[in-house]
C-alpha atoms as a PDB file:
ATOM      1  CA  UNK A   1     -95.850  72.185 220.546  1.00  0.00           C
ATOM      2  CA  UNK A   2     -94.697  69.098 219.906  1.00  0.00           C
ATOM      3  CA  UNK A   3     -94.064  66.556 223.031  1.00  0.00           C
ATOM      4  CA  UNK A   4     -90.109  66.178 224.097  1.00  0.00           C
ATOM      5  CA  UNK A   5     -88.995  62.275 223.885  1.00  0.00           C
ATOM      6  CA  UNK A   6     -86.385  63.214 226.343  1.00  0.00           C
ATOM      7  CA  UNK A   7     -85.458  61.254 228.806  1.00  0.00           C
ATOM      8  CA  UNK A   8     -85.261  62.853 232.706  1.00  0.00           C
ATOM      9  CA  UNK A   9     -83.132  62.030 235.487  1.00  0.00           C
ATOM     10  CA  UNK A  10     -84.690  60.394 238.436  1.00  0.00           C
ATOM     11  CA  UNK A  11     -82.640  58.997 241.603  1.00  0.00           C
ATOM     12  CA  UNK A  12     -83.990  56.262 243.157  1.00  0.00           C
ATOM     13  CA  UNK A  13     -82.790  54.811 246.108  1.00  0.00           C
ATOM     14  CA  UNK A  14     -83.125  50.833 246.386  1.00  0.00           C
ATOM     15  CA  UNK A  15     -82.839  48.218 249.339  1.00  0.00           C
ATOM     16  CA  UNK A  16     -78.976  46.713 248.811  1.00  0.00           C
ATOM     17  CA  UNK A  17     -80.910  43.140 247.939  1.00  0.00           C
ATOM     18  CA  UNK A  18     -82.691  44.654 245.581  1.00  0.00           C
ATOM     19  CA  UNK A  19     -79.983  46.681 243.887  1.00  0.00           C
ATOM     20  CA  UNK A  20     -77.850  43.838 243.660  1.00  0.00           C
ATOM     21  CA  UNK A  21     -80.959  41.762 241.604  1.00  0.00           C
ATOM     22  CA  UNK A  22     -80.645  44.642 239.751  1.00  0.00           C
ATOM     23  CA  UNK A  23     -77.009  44.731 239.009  1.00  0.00           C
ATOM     24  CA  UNK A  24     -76.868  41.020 237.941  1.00  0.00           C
ATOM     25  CA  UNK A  25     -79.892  41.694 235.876  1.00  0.00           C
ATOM     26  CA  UNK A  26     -78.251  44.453 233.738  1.00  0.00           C
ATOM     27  CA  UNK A  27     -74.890  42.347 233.984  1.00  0.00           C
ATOM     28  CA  UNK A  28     -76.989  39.267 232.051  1.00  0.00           C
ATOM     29  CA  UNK A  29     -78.521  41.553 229.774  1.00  0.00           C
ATOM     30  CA  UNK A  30     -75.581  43.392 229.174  1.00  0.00           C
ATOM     31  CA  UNK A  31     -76.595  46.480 229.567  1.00  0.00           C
ATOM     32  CA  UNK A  32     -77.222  49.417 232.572  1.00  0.00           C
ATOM     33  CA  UNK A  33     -78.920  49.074 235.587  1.00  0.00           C
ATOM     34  CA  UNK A  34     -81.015  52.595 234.725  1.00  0.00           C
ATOM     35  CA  UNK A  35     -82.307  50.655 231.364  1.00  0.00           C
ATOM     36  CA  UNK A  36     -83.126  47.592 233.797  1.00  0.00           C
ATOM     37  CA  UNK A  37     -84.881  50.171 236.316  1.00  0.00           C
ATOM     38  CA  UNK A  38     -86.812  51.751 233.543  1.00  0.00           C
ATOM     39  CA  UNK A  39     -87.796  48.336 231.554  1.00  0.00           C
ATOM     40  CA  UNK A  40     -89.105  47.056 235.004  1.00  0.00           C
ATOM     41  CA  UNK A  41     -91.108  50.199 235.750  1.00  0.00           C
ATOM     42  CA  UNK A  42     -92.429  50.072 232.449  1.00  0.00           C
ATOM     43  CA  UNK A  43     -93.894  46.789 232.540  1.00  0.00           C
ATOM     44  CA  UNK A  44     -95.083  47.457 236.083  1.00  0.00           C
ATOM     45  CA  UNK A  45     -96.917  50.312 234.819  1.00  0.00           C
ATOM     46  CA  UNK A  46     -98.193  48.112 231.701  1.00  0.00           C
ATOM     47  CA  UNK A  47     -99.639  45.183 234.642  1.00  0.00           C
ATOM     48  CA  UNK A  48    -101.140  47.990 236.780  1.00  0.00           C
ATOM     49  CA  UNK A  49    -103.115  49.137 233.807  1.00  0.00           C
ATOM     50  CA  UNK A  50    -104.062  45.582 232.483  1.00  0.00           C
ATOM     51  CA  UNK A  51    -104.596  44.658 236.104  1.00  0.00           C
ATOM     52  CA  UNK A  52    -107.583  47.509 236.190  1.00  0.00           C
ATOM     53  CA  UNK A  53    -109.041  46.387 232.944  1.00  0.00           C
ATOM     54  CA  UNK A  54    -109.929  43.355 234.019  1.00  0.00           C
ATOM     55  CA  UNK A  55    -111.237  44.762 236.948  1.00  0.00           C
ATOM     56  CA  UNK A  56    -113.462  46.974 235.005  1.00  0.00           C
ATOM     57  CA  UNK A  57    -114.212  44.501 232.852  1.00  0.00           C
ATOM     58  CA  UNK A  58    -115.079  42.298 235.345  1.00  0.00           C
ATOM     59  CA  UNK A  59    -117.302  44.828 237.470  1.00  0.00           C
ATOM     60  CA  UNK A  60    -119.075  45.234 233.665  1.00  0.00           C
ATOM     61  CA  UNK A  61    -120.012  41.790 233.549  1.00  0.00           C
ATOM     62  CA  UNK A  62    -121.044  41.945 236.775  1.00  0.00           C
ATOM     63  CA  UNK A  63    -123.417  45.018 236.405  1.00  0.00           C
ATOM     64  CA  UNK A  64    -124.759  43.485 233.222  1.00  0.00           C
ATOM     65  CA  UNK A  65    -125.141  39.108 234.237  1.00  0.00           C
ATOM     66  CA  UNK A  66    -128.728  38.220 235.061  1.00  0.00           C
ATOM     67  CA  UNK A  67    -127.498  34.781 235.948  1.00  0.00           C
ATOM     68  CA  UNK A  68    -127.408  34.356 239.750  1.00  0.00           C
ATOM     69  CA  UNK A  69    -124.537  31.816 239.967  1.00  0.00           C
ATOM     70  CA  UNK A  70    -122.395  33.538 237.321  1.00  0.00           C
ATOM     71  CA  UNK A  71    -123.116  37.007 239.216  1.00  0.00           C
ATOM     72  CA  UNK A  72    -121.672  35.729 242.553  1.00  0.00           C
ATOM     73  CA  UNK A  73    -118.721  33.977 241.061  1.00  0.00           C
ATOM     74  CA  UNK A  74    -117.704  37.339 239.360  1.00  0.00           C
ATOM     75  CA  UNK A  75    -118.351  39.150 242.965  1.00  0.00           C
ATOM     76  CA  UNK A  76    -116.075  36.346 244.202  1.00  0.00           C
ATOM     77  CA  UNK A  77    -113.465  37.520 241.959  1.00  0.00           C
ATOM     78  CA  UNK A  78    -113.630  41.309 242.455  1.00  0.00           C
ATOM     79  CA  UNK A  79    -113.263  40.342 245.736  1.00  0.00           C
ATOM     80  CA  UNK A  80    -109.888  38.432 245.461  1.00  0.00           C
ATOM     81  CA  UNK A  81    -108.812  41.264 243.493  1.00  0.00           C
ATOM     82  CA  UNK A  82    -109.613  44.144 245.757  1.00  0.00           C
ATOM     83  CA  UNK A  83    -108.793  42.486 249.515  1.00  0.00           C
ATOM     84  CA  UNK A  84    -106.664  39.623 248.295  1.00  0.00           C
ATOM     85  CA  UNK A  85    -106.808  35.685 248.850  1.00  0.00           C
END
């Protein structure tokens, strides 16, 4: 069976701030605010999953570096990525 393209209908409730951001967004674009909403959540979905490749690829290196000082800058950097500054 072959996979429907379909779009479906979501509501989404949004902060007034942020629905106005919105609204001038899709004003400048000229287009709606529901092809702004889903262009943002795409590429918010798209960072997420680049965002855990380099983790992964990252906790690789790590698993796989014999070199001391390389192994604690890439455990310095997991770091910052999983709790931050």
């Amino acid at each position: 069976m072959a996979t429907s393209e379909r779009p479906i209908r979501q509501s989404v409730s949004l902060a007034p701030r942020l629905a106005r951001r919105v609204r001038a967004l899709a004003k400048t674009r000229r287009t709606s605010t529901s092809r702004v909403i889903a262009d943002l959540v795409e590429t918010g979905l798209e960072s997420e999953e680049q965002e855990r490749r380099r983790f992964l690829d990252l906790a690789d290196r790590l698993a796989h570096s014999s070199d001391p000082q390389e192994r604690e800058h890439l455990k310095a950097e997991l770091a910052r990525m999983t709790f931050g500054s």
